[in-house]
N, C-alpha and C. Protein backbone atom coordinates (compact mmCIF):
# COMPACT_ATOMS: atom_id res chain seq x y z
N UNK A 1 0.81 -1.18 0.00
CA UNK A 1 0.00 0.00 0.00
C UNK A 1 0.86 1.25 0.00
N UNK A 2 0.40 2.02 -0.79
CA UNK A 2 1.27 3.74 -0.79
C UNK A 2 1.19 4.10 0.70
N UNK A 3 0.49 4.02 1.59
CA UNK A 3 0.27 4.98 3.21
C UNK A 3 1.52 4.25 3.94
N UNK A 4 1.82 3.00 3.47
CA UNK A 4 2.94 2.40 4.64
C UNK A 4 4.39 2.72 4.46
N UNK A 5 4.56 3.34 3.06
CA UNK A 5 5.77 3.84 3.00
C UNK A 5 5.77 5.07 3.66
N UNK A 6 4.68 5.51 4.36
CA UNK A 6 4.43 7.43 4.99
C UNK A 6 4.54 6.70 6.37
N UNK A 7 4.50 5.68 6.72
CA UNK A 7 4.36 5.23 8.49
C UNK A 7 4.80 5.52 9.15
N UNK A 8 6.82 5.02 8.33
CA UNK A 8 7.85 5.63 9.10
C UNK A 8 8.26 7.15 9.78
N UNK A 9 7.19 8.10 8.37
CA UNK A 9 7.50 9.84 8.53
C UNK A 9 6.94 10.33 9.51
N UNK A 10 5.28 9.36 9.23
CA UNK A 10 4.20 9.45 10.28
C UNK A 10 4.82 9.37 12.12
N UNK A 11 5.36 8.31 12.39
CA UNK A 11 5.37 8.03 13.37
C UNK A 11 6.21 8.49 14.10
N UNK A 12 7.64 9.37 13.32
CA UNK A 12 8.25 10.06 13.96
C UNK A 12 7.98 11.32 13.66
N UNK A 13 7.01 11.89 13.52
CA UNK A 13 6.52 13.11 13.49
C UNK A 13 5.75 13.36 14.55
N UNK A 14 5.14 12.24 14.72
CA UNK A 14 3.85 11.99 16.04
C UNK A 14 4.71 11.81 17.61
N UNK A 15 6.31 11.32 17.45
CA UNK A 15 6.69 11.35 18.33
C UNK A 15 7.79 13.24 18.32
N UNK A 16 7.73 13.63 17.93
CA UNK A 16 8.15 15.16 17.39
C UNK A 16 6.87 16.09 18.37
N UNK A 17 6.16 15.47 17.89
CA UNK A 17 4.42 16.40 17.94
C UNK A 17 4.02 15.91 19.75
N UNK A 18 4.65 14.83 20.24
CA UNK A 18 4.42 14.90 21.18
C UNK A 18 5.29 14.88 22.68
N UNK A 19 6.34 15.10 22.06
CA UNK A 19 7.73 15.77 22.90
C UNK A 19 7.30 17.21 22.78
N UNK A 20 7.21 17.92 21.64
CA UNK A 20 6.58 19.42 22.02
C UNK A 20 5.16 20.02 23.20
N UNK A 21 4.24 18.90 23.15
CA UNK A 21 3.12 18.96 23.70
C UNK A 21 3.95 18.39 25.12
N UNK A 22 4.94 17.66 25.32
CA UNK A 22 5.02 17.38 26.60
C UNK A 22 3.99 15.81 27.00
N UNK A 23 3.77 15.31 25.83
CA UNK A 23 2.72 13.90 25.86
C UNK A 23 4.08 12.89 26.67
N UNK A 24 3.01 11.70 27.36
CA UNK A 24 4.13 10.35 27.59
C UNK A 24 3.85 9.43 26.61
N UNK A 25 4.72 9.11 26.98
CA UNK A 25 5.03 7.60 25.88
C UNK A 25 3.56 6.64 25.41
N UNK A 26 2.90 6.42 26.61
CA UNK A 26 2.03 6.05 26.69
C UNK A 26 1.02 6.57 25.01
N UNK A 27 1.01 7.70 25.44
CA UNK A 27 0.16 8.64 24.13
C UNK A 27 0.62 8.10 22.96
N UNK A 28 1.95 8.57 22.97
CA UNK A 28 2.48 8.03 21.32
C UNK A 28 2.01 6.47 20.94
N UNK A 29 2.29 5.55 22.13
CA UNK A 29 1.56 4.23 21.43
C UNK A 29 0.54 4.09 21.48
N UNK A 30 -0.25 4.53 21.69
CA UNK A 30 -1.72 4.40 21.58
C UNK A 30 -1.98 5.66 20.00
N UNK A 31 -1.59 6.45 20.28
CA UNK A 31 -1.74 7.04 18.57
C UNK A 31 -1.04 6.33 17.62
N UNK A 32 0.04 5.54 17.55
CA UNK A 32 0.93 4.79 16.57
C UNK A 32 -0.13 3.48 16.27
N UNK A 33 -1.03 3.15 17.14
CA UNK A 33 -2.22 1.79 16.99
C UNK A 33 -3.12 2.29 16.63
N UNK A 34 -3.61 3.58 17.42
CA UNK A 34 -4.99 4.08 16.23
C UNK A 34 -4.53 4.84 14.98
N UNK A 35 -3.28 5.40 14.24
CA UNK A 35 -3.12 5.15 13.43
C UNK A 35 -3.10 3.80 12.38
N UNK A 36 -2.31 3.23 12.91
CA UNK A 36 -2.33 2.26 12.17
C UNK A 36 -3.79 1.35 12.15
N UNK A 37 -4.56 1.05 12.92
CA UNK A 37 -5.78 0.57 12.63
C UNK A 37 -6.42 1.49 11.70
N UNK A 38 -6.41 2.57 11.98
CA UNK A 38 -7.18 3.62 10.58
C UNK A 38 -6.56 3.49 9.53
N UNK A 39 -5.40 3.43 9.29
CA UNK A 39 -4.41 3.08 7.89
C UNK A 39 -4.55 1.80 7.31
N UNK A 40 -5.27 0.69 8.09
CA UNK A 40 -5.51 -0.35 7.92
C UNK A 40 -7.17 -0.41 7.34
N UNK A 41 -7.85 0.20 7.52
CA UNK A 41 -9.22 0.04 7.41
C UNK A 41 -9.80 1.22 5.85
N UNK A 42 -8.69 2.12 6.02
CA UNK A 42 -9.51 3.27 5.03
C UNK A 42 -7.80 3.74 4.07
N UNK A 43 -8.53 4.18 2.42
CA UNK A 43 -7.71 4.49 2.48
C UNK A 43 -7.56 6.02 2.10
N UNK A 44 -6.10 6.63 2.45
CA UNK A 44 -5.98 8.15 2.89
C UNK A 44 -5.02 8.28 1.63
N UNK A 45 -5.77 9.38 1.04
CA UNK A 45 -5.07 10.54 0.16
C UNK A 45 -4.07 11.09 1.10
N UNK A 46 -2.86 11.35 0.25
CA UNK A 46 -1.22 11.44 1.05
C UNK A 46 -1.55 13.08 1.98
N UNK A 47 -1.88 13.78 1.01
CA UNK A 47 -2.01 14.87 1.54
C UNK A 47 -3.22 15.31 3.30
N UNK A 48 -3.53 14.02 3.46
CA UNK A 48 -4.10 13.97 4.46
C UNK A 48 -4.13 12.96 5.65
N UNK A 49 -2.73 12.71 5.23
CA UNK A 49 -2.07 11.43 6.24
C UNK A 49 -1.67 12.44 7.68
N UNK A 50 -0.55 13.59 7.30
CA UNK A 50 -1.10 14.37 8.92
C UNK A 50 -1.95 14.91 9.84
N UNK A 51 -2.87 15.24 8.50
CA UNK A 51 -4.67 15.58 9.56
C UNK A 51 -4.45 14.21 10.54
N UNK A 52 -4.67 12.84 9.92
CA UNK A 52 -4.94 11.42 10.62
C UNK A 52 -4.02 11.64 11.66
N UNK A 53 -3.10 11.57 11.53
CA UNK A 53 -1.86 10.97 12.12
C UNK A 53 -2.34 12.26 14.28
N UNK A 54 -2.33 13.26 13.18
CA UNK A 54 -2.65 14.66 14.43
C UNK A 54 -4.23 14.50 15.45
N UNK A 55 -4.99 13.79 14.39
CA UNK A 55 -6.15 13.71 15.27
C UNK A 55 -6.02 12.21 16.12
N UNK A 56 -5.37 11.69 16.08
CA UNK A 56 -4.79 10.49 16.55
C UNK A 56 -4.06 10.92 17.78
N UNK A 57 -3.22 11.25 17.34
CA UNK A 57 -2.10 12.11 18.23
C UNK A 57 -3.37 12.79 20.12
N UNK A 58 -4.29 13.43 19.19
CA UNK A 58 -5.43 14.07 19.79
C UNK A 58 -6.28 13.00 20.75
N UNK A 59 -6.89 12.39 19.58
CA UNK A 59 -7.88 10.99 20.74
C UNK A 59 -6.63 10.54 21.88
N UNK A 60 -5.23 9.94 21.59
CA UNK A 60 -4.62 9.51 22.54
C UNK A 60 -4.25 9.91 23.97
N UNK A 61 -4.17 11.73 23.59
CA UNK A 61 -3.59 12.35 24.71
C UNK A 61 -4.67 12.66 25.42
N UNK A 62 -6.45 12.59 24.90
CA UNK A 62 -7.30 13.04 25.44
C UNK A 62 -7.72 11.91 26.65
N UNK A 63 -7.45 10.41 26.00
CA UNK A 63 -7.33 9.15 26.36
C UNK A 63 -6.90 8.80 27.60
N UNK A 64 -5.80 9.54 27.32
CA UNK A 64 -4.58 9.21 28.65
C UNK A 64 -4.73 10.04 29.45
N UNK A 65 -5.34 11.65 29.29
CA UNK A 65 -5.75 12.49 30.01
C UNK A 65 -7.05 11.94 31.14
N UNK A 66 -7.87 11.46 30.83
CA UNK A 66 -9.21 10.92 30.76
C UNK A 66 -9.10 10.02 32.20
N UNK A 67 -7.78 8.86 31.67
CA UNK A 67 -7.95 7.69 32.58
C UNK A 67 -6.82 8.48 33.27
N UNK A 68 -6.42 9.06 33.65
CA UNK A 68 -5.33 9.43 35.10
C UNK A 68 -6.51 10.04 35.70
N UNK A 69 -7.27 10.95 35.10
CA UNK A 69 -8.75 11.83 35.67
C UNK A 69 -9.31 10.73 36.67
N UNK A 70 -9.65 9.63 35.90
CA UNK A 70 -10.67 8.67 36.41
C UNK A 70 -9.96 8.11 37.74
N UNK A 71 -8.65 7.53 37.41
CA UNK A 71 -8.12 6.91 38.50
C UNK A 71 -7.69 7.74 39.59
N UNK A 72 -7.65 8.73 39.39
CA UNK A 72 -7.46 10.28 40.67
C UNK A 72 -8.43 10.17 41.54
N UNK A 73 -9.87 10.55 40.87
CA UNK A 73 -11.21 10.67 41.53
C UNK A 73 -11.22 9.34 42.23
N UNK A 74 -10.95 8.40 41.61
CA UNK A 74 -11.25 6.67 42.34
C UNK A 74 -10.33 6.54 43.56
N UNK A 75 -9.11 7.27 43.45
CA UNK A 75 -8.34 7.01 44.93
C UNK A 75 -8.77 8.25 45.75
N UNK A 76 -9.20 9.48 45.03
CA UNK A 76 -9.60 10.37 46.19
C UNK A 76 -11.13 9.36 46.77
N UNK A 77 -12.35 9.09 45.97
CA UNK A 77 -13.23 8.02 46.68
C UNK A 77 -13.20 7.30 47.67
N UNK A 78 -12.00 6.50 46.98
CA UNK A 78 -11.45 5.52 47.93
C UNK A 78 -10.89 5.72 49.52
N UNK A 79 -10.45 7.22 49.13
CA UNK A 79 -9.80 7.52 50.79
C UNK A 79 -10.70 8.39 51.87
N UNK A 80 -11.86 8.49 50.97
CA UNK A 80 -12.75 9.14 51.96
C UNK A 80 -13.66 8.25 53.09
């Protein structure tokens, strides 16, 4: 497929994109899998492989944001 020769650019761009944002590791692999499951399922005109790659980037960090949220509130719960 043409998108898998962009994977490699992709994926270190996404790790670029999220050393600037200050993301963990965590983020990047979870955007490097929902990329690639979307790269797997549809296919993307080149010129719109970084929209994907960025809104990926996006669901992950919102992801990881989300569940530290959840597990915060559950030990503050827990200690009351």
């Amino acid at each position: 497929m043409l998108q898998l020769k962009y994977r490699h650019v992709l994926v270190s761009w996404l790790r670029a994109v999220a050393e600037e944002l200050h993301l963990n590791n965590a983020s990047v692999h979870l955007a490097v899998y929902l990329l690639d499951i979307f790269m797997d399922n549809h296919r993307i005109v080149e010129e719109r492989l970084n929209l994907v790659a960025l809104v990926c980037i996006l669901l992950a960090g919102l992801y990881i944001w989300l569940m530290k949220t959840t597990l915060c509130i559950y030990i503050y719960i827990s200690h009351l």
